[in-house]
Each structure stands twice: as C-alpha cells, then as structure tokens.
Protein backbone atom coordinates (compact mmCIF):
# COMPACT_ATOMS: atom_id res chain seq x y z
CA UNK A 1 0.17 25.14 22.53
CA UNK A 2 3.70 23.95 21.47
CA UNK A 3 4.55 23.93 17.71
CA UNK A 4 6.76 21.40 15.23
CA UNK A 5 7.80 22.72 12.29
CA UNK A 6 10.03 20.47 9.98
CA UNK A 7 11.73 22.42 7.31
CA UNK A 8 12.74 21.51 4.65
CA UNK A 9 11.25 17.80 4.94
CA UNK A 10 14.44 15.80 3.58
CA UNK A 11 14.54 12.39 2.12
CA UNK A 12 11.27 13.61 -0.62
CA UNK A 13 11.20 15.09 -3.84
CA UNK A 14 10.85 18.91 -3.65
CA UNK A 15 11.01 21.65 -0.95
CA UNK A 16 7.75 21.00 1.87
CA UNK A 17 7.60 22.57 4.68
CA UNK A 18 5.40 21.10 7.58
CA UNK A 19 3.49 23.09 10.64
CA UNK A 20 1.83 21.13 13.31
CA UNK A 21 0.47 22.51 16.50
CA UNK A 22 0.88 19.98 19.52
CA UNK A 23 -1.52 19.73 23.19
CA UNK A 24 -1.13 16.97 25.54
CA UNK A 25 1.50 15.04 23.45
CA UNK A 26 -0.47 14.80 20.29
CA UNK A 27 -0.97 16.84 16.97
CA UNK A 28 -4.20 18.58 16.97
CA UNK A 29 -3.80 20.66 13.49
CA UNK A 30 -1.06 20.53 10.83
CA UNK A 31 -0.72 22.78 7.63
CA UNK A 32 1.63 21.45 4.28
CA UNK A 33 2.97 24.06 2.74
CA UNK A 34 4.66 23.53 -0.86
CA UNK A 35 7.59 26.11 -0.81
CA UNK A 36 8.43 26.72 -4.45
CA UNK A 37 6.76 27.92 -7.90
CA UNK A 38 7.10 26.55 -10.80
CA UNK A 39 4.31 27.14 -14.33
CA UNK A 40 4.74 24.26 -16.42
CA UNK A 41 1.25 24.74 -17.50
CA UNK A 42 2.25 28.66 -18.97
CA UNK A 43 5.16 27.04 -20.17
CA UNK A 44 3.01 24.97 -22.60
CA UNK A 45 0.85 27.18 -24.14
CA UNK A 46 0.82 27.91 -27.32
CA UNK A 47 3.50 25.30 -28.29
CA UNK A 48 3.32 22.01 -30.40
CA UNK A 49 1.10 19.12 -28.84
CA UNK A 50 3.96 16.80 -29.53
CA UNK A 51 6.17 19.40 -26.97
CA UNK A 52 4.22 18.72 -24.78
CA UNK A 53 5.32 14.57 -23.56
CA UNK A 54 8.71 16.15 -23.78
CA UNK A 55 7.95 18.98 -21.78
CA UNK A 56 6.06 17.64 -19.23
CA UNK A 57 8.71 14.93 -18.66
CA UNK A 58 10.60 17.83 -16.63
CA UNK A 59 8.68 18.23 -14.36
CA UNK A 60 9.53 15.02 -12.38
CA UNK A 61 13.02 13.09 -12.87
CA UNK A 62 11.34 10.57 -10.32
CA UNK A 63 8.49 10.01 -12.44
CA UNK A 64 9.09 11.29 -15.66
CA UNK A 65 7.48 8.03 -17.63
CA UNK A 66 4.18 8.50 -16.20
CA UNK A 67 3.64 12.75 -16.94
CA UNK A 68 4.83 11.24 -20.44
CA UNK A 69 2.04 8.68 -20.73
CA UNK A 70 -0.47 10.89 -19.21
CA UNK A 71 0.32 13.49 -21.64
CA UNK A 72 0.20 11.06 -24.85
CA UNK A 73 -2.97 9.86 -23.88
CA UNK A 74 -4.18 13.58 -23.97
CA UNK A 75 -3.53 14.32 -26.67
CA UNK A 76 -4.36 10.60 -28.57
CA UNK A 77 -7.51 11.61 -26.38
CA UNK A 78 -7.85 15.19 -28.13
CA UNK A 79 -6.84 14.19 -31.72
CA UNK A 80 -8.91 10.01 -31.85
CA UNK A 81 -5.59 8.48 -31.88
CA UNK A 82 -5.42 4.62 -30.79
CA UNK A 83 -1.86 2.70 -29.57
CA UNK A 84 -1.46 -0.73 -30.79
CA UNK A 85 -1.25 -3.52 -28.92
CA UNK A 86 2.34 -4.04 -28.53
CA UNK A 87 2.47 -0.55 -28.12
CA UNK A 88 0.15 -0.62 -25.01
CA UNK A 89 2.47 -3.38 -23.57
CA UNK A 90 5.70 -1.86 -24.12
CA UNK A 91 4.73 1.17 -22.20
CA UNK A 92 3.38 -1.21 -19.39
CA UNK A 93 6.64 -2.30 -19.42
CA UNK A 94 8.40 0.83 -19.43
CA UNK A 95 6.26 2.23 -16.30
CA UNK A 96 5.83 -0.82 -14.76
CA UNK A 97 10.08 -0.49 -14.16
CA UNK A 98 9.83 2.88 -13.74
CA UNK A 99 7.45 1.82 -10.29
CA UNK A 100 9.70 -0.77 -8.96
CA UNK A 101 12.71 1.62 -9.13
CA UNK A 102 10.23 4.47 -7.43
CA UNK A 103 8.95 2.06 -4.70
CA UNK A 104 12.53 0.56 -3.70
CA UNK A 105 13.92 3.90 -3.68
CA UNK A 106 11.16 5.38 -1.55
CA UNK A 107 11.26 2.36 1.16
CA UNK A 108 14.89 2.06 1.41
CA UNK A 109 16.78 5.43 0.46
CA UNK A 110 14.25 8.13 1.76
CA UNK A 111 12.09 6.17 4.21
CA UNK A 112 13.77 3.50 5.97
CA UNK A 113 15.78 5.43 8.00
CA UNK A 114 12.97 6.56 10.01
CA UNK A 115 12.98 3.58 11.39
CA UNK A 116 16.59 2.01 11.03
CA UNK A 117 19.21 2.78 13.73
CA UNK A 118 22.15 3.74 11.93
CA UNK A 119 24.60 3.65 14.97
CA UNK A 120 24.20 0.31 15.12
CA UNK A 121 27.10 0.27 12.39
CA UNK A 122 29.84 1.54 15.31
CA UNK A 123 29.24 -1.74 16.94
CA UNK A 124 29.48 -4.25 13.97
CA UNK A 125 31.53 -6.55 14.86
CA UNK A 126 31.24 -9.40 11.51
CA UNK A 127 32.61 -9.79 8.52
CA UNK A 128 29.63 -8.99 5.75
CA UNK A 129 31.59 -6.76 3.39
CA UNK A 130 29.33 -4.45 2.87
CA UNK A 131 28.24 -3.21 6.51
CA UNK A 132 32.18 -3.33 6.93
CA UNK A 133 32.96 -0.90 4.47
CA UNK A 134 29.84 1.27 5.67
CA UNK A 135 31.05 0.88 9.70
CA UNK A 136 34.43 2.04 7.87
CA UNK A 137 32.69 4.87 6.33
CA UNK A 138 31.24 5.63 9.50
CA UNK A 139 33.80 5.62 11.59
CA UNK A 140 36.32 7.42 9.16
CA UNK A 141 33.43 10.81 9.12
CA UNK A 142 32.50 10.39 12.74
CA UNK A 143 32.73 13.94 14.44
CA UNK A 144 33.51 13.91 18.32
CA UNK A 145 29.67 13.37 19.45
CA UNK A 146 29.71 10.26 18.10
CA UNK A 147 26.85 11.33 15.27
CA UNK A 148 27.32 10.41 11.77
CA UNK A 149 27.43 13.88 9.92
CA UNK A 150 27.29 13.41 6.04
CA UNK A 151 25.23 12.64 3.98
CA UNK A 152 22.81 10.10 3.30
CA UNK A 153 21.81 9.65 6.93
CA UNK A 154 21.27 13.09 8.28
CA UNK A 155 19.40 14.87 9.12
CA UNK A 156 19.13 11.97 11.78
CA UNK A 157 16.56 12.62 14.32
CA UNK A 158 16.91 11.29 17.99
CA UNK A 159 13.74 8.61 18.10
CA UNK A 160 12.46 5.52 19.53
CA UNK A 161 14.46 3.04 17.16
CA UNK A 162 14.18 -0.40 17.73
CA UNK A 163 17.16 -1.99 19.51
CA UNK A 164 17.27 -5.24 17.68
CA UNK A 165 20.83 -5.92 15.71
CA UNK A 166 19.37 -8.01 12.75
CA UNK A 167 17.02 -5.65 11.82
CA UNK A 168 19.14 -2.33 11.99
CA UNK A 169 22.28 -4.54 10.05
CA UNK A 170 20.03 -6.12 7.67
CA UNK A 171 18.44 -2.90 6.29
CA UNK A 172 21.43 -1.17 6.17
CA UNK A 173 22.92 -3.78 4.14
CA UNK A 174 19.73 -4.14 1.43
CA UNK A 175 20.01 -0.23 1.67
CA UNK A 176 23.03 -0.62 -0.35
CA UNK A 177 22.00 -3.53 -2.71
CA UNK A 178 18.51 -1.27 -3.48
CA UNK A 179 21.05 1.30 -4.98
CA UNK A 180 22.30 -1.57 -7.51
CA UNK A 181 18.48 -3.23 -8.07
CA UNK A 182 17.08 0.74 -8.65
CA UNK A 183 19.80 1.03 -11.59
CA UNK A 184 18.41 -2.29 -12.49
CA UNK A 185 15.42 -1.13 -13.07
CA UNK A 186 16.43 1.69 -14.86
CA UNK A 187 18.55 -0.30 -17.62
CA UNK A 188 15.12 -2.04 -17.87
CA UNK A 189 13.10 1.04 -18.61
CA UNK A 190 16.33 2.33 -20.87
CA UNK A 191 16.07 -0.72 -23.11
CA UNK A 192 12.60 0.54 -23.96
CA UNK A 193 12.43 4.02 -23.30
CA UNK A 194 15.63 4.91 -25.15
CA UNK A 195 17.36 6.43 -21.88
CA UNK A 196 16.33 6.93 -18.34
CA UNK A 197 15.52 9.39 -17.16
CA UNK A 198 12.96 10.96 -19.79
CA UNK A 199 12.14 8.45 -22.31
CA UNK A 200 12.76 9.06 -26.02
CA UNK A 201 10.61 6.72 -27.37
CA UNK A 202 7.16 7.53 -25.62
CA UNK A 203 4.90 9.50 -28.10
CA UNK A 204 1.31 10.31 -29.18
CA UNK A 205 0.28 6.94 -30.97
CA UNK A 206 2.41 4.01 -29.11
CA UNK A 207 6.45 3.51 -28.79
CA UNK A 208 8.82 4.11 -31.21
CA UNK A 209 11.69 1.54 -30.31
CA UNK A 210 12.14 -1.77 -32.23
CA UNK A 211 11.73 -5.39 -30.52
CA UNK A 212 13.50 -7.91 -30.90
CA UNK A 213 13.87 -11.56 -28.95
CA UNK A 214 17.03 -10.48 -27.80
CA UNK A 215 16.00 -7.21 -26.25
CA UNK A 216 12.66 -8.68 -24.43
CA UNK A 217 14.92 -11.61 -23.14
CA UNK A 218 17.75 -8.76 -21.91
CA UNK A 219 14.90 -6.98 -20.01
CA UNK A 220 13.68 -10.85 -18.76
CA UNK A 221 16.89 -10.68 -17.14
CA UNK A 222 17.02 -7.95 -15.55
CA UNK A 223 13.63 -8.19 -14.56
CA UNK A 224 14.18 -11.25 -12.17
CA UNK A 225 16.82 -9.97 -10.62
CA UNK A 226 15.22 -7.00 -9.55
CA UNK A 227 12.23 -9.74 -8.56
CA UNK A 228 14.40 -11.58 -6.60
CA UNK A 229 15.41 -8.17 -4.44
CA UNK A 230 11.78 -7.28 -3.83
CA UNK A 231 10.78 -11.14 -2.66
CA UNK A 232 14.09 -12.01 -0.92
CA UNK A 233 14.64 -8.56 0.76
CA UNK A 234 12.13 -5.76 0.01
CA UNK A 235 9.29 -7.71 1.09
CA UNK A 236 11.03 -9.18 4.20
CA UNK A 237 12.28 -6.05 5.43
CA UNK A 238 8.65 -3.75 5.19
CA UNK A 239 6.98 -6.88 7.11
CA UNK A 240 9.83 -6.89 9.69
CA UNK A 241 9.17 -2.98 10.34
CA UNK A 242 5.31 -3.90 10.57
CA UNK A 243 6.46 -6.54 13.23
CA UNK A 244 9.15 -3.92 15.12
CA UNK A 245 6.78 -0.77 14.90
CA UNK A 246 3.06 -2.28 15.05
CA UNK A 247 1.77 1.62 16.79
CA UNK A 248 2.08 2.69 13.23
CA UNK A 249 -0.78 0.69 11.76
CA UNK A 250 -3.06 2.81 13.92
CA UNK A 251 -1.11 6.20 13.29
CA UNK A 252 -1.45 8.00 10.13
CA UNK A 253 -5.01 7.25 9.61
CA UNK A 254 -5.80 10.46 6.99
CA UNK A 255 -9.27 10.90 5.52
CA UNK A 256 -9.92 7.50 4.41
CA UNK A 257 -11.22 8.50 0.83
CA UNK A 258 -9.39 6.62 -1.70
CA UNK A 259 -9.07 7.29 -5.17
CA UNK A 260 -7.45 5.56 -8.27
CA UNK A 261 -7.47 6.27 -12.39
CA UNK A 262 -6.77 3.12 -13.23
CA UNK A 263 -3.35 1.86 -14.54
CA UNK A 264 -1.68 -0.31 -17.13
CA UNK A 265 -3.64 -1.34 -20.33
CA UNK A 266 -4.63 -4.40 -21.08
CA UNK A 267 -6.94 -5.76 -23.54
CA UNK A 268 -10.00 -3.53 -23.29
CA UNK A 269 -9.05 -1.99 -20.07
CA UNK A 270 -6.77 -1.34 -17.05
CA UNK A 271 -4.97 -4.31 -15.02
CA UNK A 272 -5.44 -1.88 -12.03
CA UNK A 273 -8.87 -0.44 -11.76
CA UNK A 274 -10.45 2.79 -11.79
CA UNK A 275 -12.54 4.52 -9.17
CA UNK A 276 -12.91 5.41 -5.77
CA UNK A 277 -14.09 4.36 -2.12
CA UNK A 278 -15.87 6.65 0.35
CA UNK A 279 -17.05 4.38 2.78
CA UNK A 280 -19.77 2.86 0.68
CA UNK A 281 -17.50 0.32 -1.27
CA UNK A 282 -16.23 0.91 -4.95
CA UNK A 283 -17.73 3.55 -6.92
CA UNK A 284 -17.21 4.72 -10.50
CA UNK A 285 -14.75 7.34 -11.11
CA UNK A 286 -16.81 10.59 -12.39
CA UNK A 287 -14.34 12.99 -14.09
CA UNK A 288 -16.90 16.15 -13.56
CA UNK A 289 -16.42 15.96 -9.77
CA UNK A 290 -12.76 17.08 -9.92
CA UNK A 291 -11.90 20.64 -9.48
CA UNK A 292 -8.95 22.76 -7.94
CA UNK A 293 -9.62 24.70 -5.37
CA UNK A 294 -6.90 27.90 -5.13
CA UNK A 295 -8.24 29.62 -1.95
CA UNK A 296 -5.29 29.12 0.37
CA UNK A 297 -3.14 28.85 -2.83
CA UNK A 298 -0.31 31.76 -3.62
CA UNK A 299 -2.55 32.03 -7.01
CA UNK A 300 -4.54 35.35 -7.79
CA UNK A 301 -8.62 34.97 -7.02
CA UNK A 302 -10.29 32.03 -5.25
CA UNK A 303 -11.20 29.36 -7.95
CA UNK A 304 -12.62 25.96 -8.08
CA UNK A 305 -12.11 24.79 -11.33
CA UNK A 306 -12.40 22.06 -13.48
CA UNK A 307 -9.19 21.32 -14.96
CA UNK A 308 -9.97 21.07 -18.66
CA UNK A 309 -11.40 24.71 -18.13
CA UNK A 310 -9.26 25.90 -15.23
CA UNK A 311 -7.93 29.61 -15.84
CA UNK A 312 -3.82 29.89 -16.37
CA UNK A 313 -2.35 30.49 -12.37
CA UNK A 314 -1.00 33.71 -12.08
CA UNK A 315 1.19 33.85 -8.55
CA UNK A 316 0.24 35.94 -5.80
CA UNK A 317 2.64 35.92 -3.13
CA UNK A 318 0.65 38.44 -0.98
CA UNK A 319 -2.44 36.61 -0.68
CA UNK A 320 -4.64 36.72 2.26
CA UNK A 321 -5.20 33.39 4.23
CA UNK A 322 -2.52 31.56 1.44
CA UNK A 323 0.13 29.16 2.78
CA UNK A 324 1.37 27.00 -0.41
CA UNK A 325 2.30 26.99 -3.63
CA UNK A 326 -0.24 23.53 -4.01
CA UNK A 327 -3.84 23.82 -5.21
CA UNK A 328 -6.41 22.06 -3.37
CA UNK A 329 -7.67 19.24 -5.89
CA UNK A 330 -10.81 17.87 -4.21
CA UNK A 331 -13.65 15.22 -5.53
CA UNK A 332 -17.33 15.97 -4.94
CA UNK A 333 -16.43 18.56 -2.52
CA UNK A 334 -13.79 16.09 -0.52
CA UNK A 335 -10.34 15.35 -0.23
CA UNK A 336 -9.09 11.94 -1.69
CA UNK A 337 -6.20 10.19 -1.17
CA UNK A 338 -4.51 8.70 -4.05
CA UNK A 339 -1.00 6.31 -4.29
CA UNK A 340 -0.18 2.80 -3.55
CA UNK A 341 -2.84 2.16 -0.57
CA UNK A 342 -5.59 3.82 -2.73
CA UNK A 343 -4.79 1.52 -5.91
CA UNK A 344 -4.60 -1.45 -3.38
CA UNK A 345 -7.81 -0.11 -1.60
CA UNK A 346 -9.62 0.56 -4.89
CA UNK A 347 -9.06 -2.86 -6.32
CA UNK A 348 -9.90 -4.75 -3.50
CA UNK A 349 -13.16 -2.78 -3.59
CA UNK A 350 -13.92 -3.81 -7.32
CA UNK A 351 -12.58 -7.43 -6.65
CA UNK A 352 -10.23 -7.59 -9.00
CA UNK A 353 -8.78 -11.48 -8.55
CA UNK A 354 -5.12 -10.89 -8.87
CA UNK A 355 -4.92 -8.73 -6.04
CA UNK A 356 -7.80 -9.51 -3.71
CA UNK A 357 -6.46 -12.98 -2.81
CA UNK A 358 -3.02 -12.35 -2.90
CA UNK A 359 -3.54 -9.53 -0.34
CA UNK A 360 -5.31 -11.60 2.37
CA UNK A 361 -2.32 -13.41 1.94
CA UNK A 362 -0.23 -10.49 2.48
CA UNK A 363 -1.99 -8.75 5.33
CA UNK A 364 -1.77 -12.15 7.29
CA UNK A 365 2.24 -12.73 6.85
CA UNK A 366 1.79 -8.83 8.26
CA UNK A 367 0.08 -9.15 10.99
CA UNK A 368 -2.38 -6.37 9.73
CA UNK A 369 -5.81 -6.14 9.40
CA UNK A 370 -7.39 -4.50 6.40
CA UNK A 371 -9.00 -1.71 8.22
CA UNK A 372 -5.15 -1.10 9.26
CA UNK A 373 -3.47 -0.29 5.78
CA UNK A 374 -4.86 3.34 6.46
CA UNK A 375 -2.01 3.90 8.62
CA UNK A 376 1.56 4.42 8.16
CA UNK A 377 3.09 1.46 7.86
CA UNK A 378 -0.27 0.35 5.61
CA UNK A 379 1.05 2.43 3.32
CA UNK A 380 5.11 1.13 3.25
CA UNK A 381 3.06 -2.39 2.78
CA UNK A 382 0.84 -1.36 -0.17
CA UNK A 383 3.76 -0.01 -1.91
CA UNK A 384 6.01 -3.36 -1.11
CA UNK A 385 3.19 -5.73 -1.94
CA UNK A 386 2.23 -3.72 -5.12
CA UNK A 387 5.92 -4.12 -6.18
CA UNK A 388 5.58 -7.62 -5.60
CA UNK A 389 2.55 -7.56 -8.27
CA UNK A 390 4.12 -5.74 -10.72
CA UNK A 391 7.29 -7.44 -10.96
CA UNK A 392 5.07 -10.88 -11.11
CA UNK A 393 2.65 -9.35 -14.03
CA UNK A 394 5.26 -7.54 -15.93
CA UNK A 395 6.57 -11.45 -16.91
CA UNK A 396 2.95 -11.71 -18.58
CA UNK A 397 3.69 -8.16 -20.55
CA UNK A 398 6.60 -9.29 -21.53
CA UNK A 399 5.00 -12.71 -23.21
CA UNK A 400 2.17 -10.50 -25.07
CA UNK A 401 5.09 -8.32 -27.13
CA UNK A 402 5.29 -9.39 -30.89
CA UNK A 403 8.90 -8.93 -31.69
CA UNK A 404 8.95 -7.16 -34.55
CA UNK A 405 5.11 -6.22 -34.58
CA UNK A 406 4.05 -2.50 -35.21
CA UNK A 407 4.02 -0.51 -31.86
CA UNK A 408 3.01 2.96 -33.46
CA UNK A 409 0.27 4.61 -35.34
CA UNK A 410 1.06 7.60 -37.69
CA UNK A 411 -0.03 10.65 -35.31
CA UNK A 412 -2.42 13.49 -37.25
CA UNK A 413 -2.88 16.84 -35.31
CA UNK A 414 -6.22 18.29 -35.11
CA UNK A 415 -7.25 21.93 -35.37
CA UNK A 416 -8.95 21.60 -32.42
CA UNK A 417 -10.07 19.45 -29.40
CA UNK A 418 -10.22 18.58 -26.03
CA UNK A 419 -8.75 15.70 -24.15
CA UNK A 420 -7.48 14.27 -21.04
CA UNK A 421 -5.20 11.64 -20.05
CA UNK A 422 -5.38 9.67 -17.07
CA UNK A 423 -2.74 7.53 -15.66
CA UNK A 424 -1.34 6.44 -11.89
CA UNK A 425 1.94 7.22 -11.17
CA UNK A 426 3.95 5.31 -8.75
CA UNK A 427 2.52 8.35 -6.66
CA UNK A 428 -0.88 8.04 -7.47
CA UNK A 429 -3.63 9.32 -9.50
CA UNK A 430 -1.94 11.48 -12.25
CA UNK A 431 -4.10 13.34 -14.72
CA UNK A 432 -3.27 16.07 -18.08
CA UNK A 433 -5.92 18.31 -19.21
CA UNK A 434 -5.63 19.66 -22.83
CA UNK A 435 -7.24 21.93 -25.58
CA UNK A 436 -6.12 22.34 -28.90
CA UNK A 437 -6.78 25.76 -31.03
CA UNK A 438 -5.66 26.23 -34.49
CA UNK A 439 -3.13 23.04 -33.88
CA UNK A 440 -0.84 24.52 -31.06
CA UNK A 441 -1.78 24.00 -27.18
CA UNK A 442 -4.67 26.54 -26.29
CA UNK A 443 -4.40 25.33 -22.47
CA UNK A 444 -2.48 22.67 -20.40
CA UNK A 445 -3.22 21.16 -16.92
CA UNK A 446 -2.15 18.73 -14.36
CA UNK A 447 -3.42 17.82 -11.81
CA UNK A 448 -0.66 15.18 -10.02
CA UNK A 449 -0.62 12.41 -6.74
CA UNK A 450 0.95 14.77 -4.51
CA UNK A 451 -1.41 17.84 -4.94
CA UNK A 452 -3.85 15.44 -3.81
CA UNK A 453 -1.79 14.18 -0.91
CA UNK A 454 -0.20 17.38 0.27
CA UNK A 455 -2.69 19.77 -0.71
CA UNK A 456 -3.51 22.90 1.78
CA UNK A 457 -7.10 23.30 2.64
CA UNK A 458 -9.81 24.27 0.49
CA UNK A 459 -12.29 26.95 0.54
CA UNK A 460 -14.57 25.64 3.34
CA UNK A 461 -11.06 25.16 5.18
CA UNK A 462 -11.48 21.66 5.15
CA UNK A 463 -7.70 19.83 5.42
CA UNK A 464 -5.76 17.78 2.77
CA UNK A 465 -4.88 14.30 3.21
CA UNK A 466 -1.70 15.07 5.06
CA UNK A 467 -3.01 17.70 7.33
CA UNK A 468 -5.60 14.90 8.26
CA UNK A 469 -3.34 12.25 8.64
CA UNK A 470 -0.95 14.16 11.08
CA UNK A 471 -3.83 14.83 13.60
CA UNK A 472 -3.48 12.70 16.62
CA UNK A 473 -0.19 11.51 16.09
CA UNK A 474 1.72 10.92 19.45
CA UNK A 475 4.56 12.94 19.75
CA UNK A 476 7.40 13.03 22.22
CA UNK A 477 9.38 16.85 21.95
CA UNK A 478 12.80 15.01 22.38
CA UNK A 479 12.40 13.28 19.16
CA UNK A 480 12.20 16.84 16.98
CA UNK A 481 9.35 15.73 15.00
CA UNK A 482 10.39 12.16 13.93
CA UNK A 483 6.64 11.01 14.08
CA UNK A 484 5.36 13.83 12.39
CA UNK A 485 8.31 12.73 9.27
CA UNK A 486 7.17 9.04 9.62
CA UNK A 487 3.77 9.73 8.91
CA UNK A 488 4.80 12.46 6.08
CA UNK A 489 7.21 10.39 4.17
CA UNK A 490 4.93 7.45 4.10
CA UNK A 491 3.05 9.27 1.61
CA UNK A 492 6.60 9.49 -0.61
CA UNK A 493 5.94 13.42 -1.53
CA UNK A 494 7.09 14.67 -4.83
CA UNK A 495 6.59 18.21 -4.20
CA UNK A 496 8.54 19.65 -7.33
CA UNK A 497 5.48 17.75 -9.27
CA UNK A 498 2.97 19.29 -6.91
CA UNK A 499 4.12 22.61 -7.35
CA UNK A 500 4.40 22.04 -11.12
C-alpha cells in the first residue's frame, strides 16, 4: 500500500498532521493527528471564575468571542445568573460578526485555493486594478520554474484545476476584497466587543459597553457592506465551485451524524436549534451522552469521561497505541460531526422556517441535492449560505437593542456549583464545563468543534469524522495529496483549539 502524509496541513489554524494509506487510487484508512500540547484547562484551576472568559479567550484568536460566551454562560450557569435582553442581543451581534469574518476567511484565504488556479494571473491580460497589481506581484517573485514561491499561495499543489479564466480571475480578485470585508467585520464586532480580537466587554451577566443610536447605526453600516460581499461575491463564487467541481458533492461523505448546541438567543430560546440527527430525523440533544475518550490520546490512562467530571490531562508522550494530542469526544458511543453543515442539517431536521425554505432555495441555485451537503463542497455551501442568514438576521438584532437600556446584571460568585455553557462556534458545537469550590475554579473543561471533527479514534478504534470522511477519496499520486487537503480543509480545522 502507498501512503500520503500531509504535514503540516497549511491554510488551518494549528499544527495537524494527516496519514492516509492509499490501494487502487483511493484512501482506504486515514489517521489525524493534532501535533502540539497545550493545558488551558490546568491553567484555570484554582483561579477566579471571572479569569476564566479572559483566559479562555486565548485559546483561539479565530474564535475568541465564542470560548468567551461559552465560558460566561458557565459560569451564569454555575452561579443562577440571567443576561438581559439587550444583553442577549448585543452578544448575538458580537458573534454573529465574529462568524461572517470566520466563514469569508475560511472560503477565500485558506480554502479557495484548492480549487483556484493561481497561474492564471501570468496570463492576465486586462486592466482590473487589482489582478494587475497581483499579476505584478507575481511576476516580480516568480523564480525560474515559473511557480509562484511566497507566501499566501504556497504550498501550491499540482491538481486538476479548472481551466476556465472567469472563475480563476474572479476569485482571485474577491480574494483580495474578502481581506477588506473580514476587517469589516471586525470593526463591527470592535464597536461592541471593545477590541477585536478578545472582547473586553463580554462578561458573566450580559455586555458591558454602552448603546447608543449612533453606534447601532455605525455597525448598520458596516453590516451591509459586508452583506453586500457575501450576496454579490461570496455566494456567487462557492456556487460557481459547486458548478466547476460537482465530484466533490459525492466526496467527503464522513459519518453522517450531525450534531448542534444551539446558537444565538432569542426570546426564550436559540435562533439556531439544538440537537442532533442519526439517521432517524431530529433528536433532542442529551448532555449525559457526551464523554472524552483518551485511549489513542498522548494523555496518561484510558478514560471516557464526562466532561463536568473528567480528571485534569496529564501528557504522556510514550503512550502505547497514541497518535494525537486530541481527545476523542464521542455521543452515545459515536462520533458526531459538528460545524456549519451540522447546524444547517440540524435545523432543517427540527423545521425551523427561516432556514428550511430558504435552503431548498439554495440547494436548487446549487445544483445539489440535500443528501449531497455531506460532501465537500456541501460543506463550503453550508458555511456560504449560513453567512447569508446571519448577515440577513443580524438586521433584526440590531432593531431589538434599546439604546441606552441595561445590558448587565450585577454578577455574585457562589461558593460552589456546577455549570456548563453551550454555544456553536463558527466551528461548531463548542461547550465549557465548570465547578466552583470555595469561590475559585475547582475544575475547567472544553470540549471544542474541532476535537469533534479531527478527533483520533476511540477506544473500540472506531474513526473520527475526518478519518471517515477521507476514506474513499480518489486520489491521483501526481497531485501530492490535494484531494486528501480538499476534503480536510472543508472542515476549516482549528487545531490550536483542539489541542487546547
């Protein structure tokens, strides 16, 4: 049997590393291995609850709003502290931009190349300014093999790119205007947050910043702008690469569990909702069915634990039968996908309105069946169309904020407690674990999207999403693993949260 190994994985978040044994052209087993260590969770213990949104914020500069929500609502969870209204909406506003600058930078600046061919630039021969100044670029670091050698397109591998001049132009060019539209989105979440990344103003009982007219009608702003990107380009360009690659709605398949926590409060619940789908439609999400399984895990003994009563990890690098620094999170016994597709997959399941009609919408302008957003590029098109959702409802967020109105409750600690907060991430399913003794953290853990995703397998050696998803992908050896990264990075790792 030949091998592929791809590391490091660029264009992600973190250091992976990915095995795959090939026979007769396809992947028949693959193994993700997270390459680093971290201990947030040790970090935490012993310290302050109110450390701990701080803290936690760390762990992710991608993400950092949502390990800060998930770690208020711990401990508001742990100590019976509620978030007013306009609190609830101002951190719905807050995430909601922290998503749109997650999913734009995942499509364009650490995806798209998979599937854009940048060479195309050499033979530009028009006058938009900006492909001008990047065939410039080009041309000014080209080495004498004709292969673009800096950064951000390499490492480039040799592939089966589509041959079609629009496309390849056109995505290079919104490739550049996504860098303007993500810092966009960040002045949006900075008007709120205090500063991007890592929020100052996110805290156990709501928000801390002021509203006023001015500022909501500032973010307004900036919101349709960054609106305009995702209907006038984003959108276009992920239903273009549906059109250009269509063998990727059948590659990438995975295990076909979904799973969701439910995200972005409402009145007397989530927008998004909770739960999960196994084949059997939607099902309520059961907390007690989580555990972490550490058998192939660099972490001393073989656990599966609950998280709110997990023991601390203690690293063992010499472990028998260990490959990654991930746990092995798992639900009744199975691995679960979580992210965009799951949220999409989930909802559609429970029949929530605004995104079951919408979406047959959607998948028809794709040319994609439902059964077909398990795939790869099902997953580029739940992110884009859930972008498209967010942008629309964060207008209706926006209207519900009483300038002026109270966003914060005084916080109390308690002596004690348990709690848990549970939150999606642009990611996925994103959950903090936490007991109080004497006031100060007794224990901390997360469990985060991409230890679901990327996890190694479990005790009964069953596979993690990835691993499942990479089985039976076509490969051809003079691409260097290019399939195997197409169907990775459609999951958008963040292993520096998985390895938290």
């Amino acid at each position: 049997m030949a091998k592929i190994v791809l590391d490091p994985v660029t264009r992600i978040e973190g250091h992976l590393r990915i095995e795959t044994q090939v026979a007769a052209g396809r992947v028949t087993e693959a193994w993700s291995k997270g390459e680093m260590f971290r201990g947030f969770e040790a970090l935490l213990q012993g310290r302050d609850p109110l450390d701990a949104p701080v803290i936690t914020q760390r762990i992710c500069g991608v993400c950092p709003i949502s390990h800060a929500l998930s770690s208020c609502k711990a401990i508001e969870s742990a100590t019976g502290l509620n978030v007013p209204a306009n609190g609830r909406y101002l951190r719905n506003l807050i995430l909601g931009a922290n998503y749109l600058q997650s999913h734009i930078l995942h499509f364009y600046h650490l995806s798209a190349l998979d599937f854009v061919h940048v060479e195309a630039l050499l033979d530009y021969s028009g006058r938009d300014p900006v492909l001008l100044d990047l065939k410039h670029w080009a041309q000014s670091e080209l080495n004498t093999n004709r292969v673009l050698p800096v950064a951000p397109f390499l490492p480039k591998l040799p592939g089966d790119y589509a041959q079609n001049a629009q496309w390849n132009l056109g995505a290079l060019s919104n490739y550049v205007e996504a860098l303007d539209i993500r810092r966009e989105a960040h002045r949006m979440a900075a008007l709120v947050g205090g500063k991007m990344p890592h929020a100052a103003t996110l805290v156990p009982g709501g928000v801390t910043c002021a509203t006023d007219a001015d500022m909501l009608e500032d973010f307004r702003s900036r919101l349709r702008r960054v609106r305009r990107f995702i209907e006038r380009c984003y959108i276009p360009d992920v239903l273009q690469a549906a059109r250009l690659y269509p063998e990727y709605a059948t590659v990438g398949r995975g295990v076909a569990r979904f799973l969701s926590y439910g995200v972005f409060d409402e009145e007397s619940t989530t927008w998004m909702p909770a739960g999960t789908l196994n084949g059997r439609g939607h099902e309520r999400l059961d907390l007690s069915l989580i555990h972490e399984d550490t058998t192939t895990g660099f972490y001393r003994g073989n656990h599966k634990s609950h998280p709110q009563n997990a023991p601390s990890p203690i690293p063992q690098t010499d472990k028998p039968r260990a490959y990654s620094w991930l746990k092995a999170p798992r639900y009744n016994g199975l691995s679960y996908e979580v992210g965009p597709l799951a949220r999409i997959m989930v909802a559609a399941a429970a029949g929530e309105p605004s995104i079951v009609d919408p979406l047959t919408d959607f998948l028809r302008e794709a040319r994609l069946g439902q059964d077909q957003l398990a795939s790869t590029l099902g997953r580029h098109a739940a992110r884009a169309f859930e972008a498209q959702l967010i942008a629309a409802r964060m207008e209706n967020w926006l209207d519900a904020v009483t300038p002026g109105a109270p966003a914060i409750l005084p916080y109390q600690n308690s002596d004690a407690g348990n709690g848990v907060g549970l939150i999606e991430a642009p990611r996925g399913a994103l959950g903090h674990w936490i007991s109080l003794k004497s006031g100060r953290i007794g224990s901390y853990q997360c469990i985060v999207p991409s230890t679901w995703n990327f996890s190694p397998r479990d005790g009964d050696q069953n596979p993690g999403p990835v691993e499942s998803a990479l089985v039976g992908t076509a490969v051809n050896p003079e691409f260097k693993g290019l399939e195997v990264a197409r169907v990775v990075r459609s999951f958008d790792p963040c292993i520096a949260c998985a390895v938290h």
